[in-house]
PDB file of N, CA and C in Angstrom:
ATOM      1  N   UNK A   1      -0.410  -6.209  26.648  1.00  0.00           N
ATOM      2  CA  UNK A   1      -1.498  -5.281  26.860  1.00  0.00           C
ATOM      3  C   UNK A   1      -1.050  -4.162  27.790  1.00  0.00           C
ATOM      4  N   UNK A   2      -1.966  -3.095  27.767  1.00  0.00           N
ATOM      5  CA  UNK A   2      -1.525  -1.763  28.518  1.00  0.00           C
ATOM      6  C   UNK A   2      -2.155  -1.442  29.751  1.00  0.00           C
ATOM      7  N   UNK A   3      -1.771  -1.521  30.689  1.00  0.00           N
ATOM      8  CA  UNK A   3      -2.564  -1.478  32.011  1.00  0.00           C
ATOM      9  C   UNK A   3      -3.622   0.457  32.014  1.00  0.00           C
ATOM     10  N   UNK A   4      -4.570   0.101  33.096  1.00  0.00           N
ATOM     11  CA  UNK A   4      -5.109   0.832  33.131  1.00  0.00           C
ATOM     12  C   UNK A   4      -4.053   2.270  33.684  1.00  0.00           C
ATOM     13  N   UNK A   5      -3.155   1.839  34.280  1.00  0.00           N
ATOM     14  CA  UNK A   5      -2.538   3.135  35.061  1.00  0.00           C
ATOM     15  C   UNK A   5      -1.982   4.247  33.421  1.00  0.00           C
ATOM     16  N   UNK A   6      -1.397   3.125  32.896  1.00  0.00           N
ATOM     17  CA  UNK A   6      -0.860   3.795  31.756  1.00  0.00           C
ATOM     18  C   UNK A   6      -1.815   4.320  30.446  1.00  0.00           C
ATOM     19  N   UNK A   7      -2.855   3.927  30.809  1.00  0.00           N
ATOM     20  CA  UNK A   7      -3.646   4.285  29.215  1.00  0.00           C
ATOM     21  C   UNK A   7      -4.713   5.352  29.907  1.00  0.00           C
ATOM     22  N   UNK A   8      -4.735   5.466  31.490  1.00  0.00           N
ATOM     23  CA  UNK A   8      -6.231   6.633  32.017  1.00  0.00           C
ATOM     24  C   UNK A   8      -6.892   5.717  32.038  1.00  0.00           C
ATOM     25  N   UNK A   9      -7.267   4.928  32.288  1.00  0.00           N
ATOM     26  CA  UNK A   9      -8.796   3.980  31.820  1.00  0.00           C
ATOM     27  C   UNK A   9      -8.972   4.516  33.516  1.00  0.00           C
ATOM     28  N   UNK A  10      -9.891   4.022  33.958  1.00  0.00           N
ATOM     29  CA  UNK A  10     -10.978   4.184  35.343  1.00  0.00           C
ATOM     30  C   UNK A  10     -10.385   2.872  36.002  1.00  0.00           C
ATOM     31  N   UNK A  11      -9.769   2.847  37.222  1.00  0.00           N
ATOM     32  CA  UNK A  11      -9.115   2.045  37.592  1.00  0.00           C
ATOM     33  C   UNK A  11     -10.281   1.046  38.357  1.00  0.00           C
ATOM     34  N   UNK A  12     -11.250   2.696  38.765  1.00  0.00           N
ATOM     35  CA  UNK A  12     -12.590   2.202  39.786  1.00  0.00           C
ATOM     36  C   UNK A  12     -13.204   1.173  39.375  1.00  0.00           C
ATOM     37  N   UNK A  13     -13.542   2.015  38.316  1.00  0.00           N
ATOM     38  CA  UNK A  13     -14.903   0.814  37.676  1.00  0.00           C
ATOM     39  C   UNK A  13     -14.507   0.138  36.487  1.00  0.00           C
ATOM     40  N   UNK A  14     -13.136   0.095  36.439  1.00  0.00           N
ATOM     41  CA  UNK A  14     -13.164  -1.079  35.304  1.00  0.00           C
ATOM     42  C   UNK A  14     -13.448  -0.643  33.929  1.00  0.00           C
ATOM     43  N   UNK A  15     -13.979   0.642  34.012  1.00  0.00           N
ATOM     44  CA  UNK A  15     -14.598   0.651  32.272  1.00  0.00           C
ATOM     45  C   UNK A  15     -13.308   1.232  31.686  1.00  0.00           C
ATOM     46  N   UNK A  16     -13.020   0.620  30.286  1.00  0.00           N
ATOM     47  CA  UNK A  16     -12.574   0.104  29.219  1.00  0.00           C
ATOM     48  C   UNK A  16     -11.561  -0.166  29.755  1.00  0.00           C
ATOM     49  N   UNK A  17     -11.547  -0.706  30.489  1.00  0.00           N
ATOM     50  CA  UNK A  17      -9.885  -1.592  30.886  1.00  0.00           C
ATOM     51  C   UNK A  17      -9.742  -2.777  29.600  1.00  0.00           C
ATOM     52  N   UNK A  18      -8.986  -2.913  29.013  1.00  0.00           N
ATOM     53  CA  UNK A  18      -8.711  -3.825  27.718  1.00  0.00           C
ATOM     54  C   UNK A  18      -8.805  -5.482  28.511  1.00  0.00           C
ATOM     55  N   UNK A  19      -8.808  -5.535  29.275  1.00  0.00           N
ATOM     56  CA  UNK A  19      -9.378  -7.025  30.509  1.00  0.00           C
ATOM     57  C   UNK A  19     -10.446  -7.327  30.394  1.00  0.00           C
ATOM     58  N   UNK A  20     -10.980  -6.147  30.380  1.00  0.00           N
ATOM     59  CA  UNK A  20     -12.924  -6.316  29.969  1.00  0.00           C
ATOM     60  C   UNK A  20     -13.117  -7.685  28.721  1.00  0.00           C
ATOM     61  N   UNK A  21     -11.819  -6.947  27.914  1.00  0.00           N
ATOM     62  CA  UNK A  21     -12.381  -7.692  26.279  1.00  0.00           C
ATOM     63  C   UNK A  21     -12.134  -9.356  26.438  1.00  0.00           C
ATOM     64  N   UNK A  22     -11.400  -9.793  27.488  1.00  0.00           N
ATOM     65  CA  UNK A  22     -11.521 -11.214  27.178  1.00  0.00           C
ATOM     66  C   UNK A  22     -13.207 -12.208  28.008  1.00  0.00           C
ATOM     67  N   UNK A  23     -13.673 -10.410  27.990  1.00  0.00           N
ATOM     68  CA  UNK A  23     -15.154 -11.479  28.380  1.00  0.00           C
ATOM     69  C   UNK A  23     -16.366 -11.697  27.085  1.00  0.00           C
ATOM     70  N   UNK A  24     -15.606 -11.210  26.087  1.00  0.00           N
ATOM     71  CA  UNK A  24     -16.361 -11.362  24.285  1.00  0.00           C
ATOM     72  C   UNK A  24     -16.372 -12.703  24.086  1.00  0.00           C
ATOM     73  N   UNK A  25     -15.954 -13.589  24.921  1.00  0.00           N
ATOM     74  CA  UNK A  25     -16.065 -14.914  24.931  1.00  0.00           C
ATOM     75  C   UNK A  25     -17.554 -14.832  25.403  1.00  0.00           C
ATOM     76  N   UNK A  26     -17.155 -14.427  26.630  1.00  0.00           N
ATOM     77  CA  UNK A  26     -18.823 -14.287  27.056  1.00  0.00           C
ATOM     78  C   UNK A  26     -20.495 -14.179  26.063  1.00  0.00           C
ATOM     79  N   UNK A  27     -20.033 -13.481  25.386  1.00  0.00           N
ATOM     80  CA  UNK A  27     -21.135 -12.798  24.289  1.00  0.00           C
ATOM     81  C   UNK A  27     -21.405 -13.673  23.213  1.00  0.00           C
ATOM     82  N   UNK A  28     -20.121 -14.825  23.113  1.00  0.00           N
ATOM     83  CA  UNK A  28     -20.624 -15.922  22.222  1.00  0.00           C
ATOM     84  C   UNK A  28     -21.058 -16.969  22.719  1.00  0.00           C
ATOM     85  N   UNK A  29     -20.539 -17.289  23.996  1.00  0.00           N
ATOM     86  CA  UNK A  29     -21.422 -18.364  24.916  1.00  0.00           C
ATOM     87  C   UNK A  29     -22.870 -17.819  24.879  1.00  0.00           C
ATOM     88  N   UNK A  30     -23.764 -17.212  24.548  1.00  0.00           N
ATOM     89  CA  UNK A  30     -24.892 -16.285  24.832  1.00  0.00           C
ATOM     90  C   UNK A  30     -25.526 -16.329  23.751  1.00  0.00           C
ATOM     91  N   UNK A  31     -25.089 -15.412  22.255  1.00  0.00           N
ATOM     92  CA  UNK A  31     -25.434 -15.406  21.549  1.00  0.00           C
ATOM     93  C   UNK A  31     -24.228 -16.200  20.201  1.00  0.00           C
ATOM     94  N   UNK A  32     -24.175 -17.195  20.415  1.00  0.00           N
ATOM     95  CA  UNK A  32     -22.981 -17.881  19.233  1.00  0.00           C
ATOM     96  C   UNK A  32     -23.234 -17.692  18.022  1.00  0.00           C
ATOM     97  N   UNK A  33     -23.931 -17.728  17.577  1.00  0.00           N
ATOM     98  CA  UNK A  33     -24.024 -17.571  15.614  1.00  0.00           C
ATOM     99  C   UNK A  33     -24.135 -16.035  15.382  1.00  0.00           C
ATOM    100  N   UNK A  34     -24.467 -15.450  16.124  1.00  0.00           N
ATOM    101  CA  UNK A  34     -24.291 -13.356  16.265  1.00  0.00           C
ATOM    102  C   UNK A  34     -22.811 -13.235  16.031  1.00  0.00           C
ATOM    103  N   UNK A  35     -22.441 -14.224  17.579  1.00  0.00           N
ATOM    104  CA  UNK A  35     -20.812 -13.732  17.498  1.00  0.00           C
ATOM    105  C   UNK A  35     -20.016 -14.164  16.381  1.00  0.00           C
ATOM    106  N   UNK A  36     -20.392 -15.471  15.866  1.00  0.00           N
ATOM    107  CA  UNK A  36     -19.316 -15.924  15.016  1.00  0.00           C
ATOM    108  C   UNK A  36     -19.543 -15.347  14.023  1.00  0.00           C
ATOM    109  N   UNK A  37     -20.851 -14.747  13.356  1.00  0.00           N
ATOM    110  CA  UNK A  37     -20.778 -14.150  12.493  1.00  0.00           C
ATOM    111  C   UNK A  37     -20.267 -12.908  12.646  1.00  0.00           C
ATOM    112  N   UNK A  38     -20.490 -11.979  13.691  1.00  0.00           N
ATOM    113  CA  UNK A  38     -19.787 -10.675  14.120  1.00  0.00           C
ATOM    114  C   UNK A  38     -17.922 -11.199  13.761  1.00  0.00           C
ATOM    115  N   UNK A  39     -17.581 -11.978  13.924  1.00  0.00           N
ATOM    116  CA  UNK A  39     -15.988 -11.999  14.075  1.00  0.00           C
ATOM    117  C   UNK A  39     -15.281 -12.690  12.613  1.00  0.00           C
ATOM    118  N   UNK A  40     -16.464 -13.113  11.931  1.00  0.00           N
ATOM    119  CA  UNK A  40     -16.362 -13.702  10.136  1.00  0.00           C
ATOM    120  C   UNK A  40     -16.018 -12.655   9.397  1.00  0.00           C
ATOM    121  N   UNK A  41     -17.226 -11.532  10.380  1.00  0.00           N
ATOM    122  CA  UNK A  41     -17.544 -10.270   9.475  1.00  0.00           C
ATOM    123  C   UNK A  41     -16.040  -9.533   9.669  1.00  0.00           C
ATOM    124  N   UNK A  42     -15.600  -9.354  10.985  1.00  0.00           N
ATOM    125  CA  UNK A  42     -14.581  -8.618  11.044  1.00  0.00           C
ATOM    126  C   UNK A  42     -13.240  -8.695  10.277  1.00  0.00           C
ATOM    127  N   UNK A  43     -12.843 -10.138  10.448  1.00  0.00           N
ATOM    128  CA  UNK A  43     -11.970 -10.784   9.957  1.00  0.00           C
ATOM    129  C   UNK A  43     -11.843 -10.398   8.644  1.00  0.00           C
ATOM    130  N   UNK A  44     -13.260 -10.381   8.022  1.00  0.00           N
ATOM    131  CA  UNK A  44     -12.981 -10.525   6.138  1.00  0.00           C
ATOM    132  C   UNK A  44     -12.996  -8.796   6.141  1.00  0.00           C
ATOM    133  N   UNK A  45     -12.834  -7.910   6.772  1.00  0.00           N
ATOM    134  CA  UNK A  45     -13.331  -6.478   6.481  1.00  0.00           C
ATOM    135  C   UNK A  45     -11.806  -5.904   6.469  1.00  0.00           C
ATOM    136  N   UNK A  46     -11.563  -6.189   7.308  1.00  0.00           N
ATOM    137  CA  UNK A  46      -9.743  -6.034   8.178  1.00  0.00           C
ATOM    138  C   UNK A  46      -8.775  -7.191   6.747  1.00  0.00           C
ATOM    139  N   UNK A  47      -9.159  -7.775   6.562  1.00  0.00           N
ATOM    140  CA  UNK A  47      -7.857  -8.733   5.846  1.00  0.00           C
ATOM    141  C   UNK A  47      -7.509  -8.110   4.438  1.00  0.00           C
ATOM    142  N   UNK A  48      -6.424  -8.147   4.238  1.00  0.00           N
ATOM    143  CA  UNK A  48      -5.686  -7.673   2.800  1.00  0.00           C
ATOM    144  C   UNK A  48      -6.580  -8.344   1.825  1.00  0.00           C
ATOM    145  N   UNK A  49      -7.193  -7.347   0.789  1.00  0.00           N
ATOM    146  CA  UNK A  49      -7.674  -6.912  -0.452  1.00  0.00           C
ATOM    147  C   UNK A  49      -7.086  -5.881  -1.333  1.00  0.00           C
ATOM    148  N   UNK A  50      -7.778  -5.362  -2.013  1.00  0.00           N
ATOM    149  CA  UNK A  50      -7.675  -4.041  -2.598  1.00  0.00           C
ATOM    150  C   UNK A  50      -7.072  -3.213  -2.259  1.00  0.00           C
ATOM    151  N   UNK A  51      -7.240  -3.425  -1.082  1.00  0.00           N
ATOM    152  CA  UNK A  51      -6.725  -2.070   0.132  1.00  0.00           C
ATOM    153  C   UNK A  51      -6.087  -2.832   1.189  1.00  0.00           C
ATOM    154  N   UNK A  52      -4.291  -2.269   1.503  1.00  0.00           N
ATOM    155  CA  UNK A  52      -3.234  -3.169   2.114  1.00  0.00           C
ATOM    156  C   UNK A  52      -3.899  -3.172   3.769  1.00  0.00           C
ATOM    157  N   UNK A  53      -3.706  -4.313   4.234  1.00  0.00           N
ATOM    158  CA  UNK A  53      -4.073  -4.248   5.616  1.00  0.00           C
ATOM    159  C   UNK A  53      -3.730  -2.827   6.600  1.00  0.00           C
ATOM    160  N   UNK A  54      -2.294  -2.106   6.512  1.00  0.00           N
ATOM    161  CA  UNK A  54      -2.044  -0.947   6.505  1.00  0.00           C
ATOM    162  C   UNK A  54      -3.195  -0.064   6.825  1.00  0.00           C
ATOM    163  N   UNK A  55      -3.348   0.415   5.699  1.00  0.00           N
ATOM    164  CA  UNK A  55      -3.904   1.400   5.570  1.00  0.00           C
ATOM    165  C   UNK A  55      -5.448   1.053   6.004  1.00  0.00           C
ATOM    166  N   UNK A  56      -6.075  -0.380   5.860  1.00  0.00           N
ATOM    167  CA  UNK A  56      -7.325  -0.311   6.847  1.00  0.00           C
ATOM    168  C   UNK A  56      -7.152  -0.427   8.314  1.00  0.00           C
ATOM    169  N   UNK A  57      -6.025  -0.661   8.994  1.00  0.00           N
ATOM    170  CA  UNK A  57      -6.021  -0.272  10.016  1.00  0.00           C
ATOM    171  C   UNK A  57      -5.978   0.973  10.331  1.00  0.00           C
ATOM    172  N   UNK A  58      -5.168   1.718   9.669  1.00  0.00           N
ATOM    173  CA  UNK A  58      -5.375   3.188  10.087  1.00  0.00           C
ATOM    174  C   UNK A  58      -6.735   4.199   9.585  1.00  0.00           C
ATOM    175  N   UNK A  59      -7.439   3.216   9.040  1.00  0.00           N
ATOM    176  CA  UNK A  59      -8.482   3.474   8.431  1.00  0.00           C
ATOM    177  C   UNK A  59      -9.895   3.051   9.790  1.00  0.00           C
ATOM    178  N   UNK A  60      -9.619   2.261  10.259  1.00  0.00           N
ATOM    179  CA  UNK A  60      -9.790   1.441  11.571  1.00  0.00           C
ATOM    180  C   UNK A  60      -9.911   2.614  12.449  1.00  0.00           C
ATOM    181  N   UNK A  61      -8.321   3.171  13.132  1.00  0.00           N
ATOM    182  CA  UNK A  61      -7.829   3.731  13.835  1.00  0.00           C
ATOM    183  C   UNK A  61      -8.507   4.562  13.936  1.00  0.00           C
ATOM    184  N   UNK A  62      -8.867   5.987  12.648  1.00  0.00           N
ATOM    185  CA  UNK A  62      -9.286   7.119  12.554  1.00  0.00           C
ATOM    186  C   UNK A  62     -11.140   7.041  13.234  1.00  0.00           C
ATOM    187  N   UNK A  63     -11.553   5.882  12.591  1.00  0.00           N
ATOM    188  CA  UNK A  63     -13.108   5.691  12.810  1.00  0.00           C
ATOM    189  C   UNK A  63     -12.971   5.584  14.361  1.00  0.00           C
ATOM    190  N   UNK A  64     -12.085   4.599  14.875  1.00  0.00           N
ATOM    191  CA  UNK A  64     -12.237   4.453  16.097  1.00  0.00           C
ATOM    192  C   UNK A  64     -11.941   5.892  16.990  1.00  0.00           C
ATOM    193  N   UNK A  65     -11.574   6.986  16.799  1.00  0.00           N
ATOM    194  CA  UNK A  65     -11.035   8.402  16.855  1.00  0.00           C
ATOM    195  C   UNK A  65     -12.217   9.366  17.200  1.00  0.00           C
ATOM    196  N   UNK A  66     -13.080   8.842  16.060  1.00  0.00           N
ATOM    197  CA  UNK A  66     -14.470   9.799  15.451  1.00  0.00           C
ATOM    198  C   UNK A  66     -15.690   9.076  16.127  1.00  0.00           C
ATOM    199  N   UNK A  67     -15.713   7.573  16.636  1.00  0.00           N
ATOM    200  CA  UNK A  67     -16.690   6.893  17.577  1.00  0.00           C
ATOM    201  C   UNK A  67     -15.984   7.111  19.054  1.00  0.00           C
ATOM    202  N   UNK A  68     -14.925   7.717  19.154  1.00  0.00           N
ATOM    203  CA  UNK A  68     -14.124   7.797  20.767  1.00  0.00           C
ATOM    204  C   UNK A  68     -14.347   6.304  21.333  1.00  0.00           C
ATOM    205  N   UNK A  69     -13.650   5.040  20.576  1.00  0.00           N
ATOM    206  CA  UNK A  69     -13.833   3.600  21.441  1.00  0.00           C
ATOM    207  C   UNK A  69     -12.915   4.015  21.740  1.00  0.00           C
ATOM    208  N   UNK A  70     -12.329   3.652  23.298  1.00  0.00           N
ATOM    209  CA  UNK A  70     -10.740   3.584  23.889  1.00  0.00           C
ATOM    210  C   UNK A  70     -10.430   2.189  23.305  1.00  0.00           C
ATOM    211  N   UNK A  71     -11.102   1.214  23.322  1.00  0.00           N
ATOM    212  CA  UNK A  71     -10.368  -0.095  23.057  1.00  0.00           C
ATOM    213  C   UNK A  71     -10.099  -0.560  21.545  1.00  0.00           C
ATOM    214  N   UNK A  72     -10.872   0.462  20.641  1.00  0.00           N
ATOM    215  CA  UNK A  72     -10.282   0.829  19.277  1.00  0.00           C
ATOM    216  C   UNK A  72      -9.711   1.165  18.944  1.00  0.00           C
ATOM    217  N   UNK A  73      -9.270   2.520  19.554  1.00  0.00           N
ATOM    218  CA  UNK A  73      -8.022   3.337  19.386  1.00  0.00           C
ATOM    219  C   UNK A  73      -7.032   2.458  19.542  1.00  0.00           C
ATOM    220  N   UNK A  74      -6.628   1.629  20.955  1.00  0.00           N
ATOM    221  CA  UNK A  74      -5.788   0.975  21.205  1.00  0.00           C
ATOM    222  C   UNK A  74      -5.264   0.024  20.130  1.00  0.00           C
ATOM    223  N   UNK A  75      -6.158  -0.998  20.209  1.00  0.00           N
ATOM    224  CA  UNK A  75      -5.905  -1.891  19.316  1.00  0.00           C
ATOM    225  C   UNK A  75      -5.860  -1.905  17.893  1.00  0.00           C
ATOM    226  N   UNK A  76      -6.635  -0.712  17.284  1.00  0.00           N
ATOM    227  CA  UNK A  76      -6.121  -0.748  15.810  1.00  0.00           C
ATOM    228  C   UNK A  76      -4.507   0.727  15.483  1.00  0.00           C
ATOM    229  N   UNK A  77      -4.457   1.147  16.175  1.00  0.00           N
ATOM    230  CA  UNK A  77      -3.270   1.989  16.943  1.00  0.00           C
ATOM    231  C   UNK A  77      -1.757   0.620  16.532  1.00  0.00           C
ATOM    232  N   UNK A  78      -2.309   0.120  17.699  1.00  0.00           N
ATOM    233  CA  UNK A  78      -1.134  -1.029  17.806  1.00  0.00           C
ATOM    234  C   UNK A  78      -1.319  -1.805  16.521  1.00  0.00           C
ATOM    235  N   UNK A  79      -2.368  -2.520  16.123  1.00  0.00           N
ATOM    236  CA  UNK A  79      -1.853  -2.730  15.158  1.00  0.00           C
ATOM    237  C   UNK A  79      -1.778  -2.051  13.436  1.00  0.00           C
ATOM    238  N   UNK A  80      -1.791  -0.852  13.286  1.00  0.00           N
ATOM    239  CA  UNK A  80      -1.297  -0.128  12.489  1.00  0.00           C
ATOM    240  C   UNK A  80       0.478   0.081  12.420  1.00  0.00           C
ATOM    241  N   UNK A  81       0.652  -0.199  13.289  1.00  0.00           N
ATOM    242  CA  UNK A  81       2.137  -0.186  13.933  1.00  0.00           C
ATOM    243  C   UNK A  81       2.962  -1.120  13.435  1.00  0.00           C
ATOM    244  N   UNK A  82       2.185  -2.523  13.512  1.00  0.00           N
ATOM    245  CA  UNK A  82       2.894  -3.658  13.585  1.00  0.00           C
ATOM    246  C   UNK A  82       2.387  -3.950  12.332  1.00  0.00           C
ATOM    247  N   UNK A  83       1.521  -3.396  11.401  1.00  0.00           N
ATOM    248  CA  UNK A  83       1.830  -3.431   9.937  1.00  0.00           C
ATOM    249  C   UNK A  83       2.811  -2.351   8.808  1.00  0.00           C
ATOM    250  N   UNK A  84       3.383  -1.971   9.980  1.00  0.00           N
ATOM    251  CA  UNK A  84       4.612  -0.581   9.079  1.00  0.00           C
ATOM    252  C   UNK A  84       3.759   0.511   9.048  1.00  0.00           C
ATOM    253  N   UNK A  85       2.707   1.344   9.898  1.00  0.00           N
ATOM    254  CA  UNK A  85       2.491   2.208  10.053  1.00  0.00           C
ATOM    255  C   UNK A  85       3.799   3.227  10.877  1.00  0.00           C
ATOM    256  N   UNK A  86       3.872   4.358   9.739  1.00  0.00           N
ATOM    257  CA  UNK A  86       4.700   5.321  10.472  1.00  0.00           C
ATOM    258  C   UNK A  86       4.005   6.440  11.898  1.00  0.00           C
ATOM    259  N   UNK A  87       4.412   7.000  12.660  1.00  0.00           N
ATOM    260  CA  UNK A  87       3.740   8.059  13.971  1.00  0.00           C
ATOM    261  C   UNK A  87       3.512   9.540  12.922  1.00  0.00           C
ATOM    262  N   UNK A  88       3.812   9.305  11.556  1.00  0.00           N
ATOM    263  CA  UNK A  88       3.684  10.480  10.697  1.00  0.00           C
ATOM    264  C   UNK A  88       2.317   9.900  10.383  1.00  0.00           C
ATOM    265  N   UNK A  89       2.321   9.128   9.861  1.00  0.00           N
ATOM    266  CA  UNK A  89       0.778   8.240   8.940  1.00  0.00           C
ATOM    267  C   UNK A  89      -0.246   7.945   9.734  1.00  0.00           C
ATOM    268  N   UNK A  90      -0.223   7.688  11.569  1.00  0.00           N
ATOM    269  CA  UNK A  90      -0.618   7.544  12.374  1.00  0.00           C
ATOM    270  C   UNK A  90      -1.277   9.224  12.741  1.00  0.00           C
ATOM    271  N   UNK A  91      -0.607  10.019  12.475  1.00  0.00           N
ATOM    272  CA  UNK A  91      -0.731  11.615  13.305  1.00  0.00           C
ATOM    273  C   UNK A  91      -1.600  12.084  11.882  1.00  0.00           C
ATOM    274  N   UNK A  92      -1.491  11.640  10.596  1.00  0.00           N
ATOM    275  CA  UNK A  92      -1.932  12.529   9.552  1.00  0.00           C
ATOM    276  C   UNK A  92      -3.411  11.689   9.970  1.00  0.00           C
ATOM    277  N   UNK A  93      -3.498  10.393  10.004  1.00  0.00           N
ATOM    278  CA  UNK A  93      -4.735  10.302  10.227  1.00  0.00           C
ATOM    279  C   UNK A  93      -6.128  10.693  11.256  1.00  0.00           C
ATOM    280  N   UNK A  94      -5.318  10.658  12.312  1.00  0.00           N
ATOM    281  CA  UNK A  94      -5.970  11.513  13.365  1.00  0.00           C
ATOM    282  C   UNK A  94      -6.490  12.798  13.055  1.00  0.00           C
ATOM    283  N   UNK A  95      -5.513  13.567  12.269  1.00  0.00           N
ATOM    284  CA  UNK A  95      -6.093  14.673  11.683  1.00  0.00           C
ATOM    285  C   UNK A  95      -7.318  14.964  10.680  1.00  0.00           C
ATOM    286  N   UNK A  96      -7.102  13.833   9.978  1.00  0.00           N
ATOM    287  CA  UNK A  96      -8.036  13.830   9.335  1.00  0.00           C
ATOM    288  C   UNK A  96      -9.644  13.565   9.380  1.00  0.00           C
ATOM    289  N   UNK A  97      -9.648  12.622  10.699  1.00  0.00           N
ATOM    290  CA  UNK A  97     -10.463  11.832  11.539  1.00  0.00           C
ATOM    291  C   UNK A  97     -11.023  13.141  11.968  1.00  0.00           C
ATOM    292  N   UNK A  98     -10.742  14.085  12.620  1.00  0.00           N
ATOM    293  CA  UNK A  98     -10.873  15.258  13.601  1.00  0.00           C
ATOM    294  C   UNK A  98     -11.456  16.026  12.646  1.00  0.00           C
ATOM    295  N   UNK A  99     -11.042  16.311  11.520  1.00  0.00           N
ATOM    296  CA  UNK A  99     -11.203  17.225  10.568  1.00  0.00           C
ATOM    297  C   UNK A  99     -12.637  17.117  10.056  1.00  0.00           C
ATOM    298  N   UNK A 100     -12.833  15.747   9.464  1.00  0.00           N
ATOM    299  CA  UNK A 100     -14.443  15.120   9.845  1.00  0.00           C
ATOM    300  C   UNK A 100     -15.264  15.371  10.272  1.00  0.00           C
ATOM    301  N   UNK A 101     -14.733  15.386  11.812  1.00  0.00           N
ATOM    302  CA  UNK A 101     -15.458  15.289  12.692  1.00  0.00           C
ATOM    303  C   UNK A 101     -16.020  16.580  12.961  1.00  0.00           C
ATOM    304  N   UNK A 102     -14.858  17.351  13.002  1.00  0.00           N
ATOM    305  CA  UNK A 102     -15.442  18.518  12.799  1.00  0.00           C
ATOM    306  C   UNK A 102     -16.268  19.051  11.525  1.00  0.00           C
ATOM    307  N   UNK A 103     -15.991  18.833  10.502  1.00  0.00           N
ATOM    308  CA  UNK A 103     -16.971  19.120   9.367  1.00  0.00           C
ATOM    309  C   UNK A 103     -18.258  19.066   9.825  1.00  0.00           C
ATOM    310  N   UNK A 104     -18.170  17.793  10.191  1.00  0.00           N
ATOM    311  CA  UNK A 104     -20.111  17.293  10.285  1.00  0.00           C
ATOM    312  C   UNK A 104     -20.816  18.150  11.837  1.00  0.00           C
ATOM    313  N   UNK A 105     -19.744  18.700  12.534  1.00  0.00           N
ATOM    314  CA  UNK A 105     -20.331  19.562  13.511  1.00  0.00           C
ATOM    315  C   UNK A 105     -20.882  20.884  13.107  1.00  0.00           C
ATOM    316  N   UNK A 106     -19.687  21.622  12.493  1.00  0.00           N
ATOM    317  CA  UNK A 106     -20.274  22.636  11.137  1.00  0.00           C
ATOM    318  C   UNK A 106     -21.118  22.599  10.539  1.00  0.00           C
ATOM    319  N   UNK A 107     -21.096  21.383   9.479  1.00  0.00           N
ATOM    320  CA  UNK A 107     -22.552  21.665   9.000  1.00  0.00           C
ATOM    321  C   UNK A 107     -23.549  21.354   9.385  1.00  0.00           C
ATOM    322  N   UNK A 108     -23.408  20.285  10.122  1.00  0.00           N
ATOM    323  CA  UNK A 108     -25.380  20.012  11.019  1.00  0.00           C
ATOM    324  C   UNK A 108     -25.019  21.199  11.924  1.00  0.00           C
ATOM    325  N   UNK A 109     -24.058  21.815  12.048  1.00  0.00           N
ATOM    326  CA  UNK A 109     -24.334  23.372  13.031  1.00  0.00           C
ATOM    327  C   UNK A 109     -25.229  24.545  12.360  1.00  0.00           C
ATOM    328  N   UNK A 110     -25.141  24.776  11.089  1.00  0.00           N
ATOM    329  CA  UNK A 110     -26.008  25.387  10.266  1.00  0.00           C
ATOM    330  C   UNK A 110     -27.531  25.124  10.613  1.00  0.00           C
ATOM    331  N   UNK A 111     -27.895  23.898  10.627  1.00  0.00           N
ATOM    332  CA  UNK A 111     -29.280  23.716  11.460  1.00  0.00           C
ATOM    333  C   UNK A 111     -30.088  24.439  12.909  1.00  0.00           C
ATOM    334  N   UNK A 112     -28.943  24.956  13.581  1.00  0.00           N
ATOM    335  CA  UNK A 112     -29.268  25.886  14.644  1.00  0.00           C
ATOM    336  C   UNK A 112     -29.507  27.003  14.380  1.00  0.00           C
ATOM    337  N   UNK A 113     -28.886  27.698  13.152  1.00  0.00           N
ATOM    338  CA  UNK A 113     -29.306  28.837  12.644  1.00  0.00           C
ATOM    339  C   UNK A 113     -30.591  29.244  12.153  1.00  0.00           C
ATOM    340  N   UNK A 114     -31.009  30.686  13.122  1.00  0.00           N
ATOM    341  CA  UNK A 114     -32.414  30.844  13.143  1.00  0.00           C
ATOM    342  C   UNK A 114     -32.554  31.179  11.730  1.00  0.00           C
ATOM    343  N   UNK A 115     -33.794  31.624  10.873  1.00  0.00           N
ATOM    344  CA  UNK A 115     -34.373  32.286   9.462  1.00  0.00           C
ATOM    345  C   UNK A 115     -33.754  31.242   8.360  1.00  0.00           C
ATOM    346  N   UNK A 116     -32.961  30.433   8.581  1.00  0.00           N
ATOM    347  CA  UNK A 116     -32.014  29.812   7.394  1.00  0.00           C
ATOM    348  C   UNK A 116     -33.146  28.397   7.080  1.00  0.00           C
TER     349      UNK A 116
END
């Protein structure tokens, strides 16, 4: 894992320090049949089908890009990597993610426009 010094995280308060995440234990001690189904769900969404694990991670990656999770980025990042993702296939997606993102700013920007 990547310490906070190296990734920017908030050293202060802890938020999204990737340390946080081993308290998702927590969330199933609490709510257990939420979580296990939350992590059934994940599991079968993420696993090789149709579409190579690959490319839903970087598929992963980009969403996590366009929701700004830090601990998404990270982890589907890394593992896009460690399924033979190239820093070319990694960078085209970001772009594309952005590109999105920007679209949908554009056009719900049209909505500010007065007489239209």
């Amino acid at each position: 894992m990547t310490n906070a010094t190296t990734t920017g995280m908030d050293q202060t308060t802890g938020l999204y320090d990737l340390a946080n995440l081993a308290k998702m234990k927590d969330l199933g001690t609490h709510a257990p049949e939420a979580m296990k189904a939350f992590v059934a769900f994940d599991k079968a969404a993420l696993a090789a089908g149709a579409i190579p694990v690959k490319y839903k991670e970087l598929m992963a990656m980009a969403v996590a890009f366009t929701t700004q999770c830090p601990y998404c980025i990270e982890l589907h990042t890394s593992k896009a990597r460690e399924y033979g993702a190239s820093e070319a296939e990694i960078a085209e997606s970001v772009l594309v993610a952005a590109a999105l993102r920007a679209g949908g700013a554009i056009t719900h920007g049209t909505h500010a426009l007065k007489g239209i």
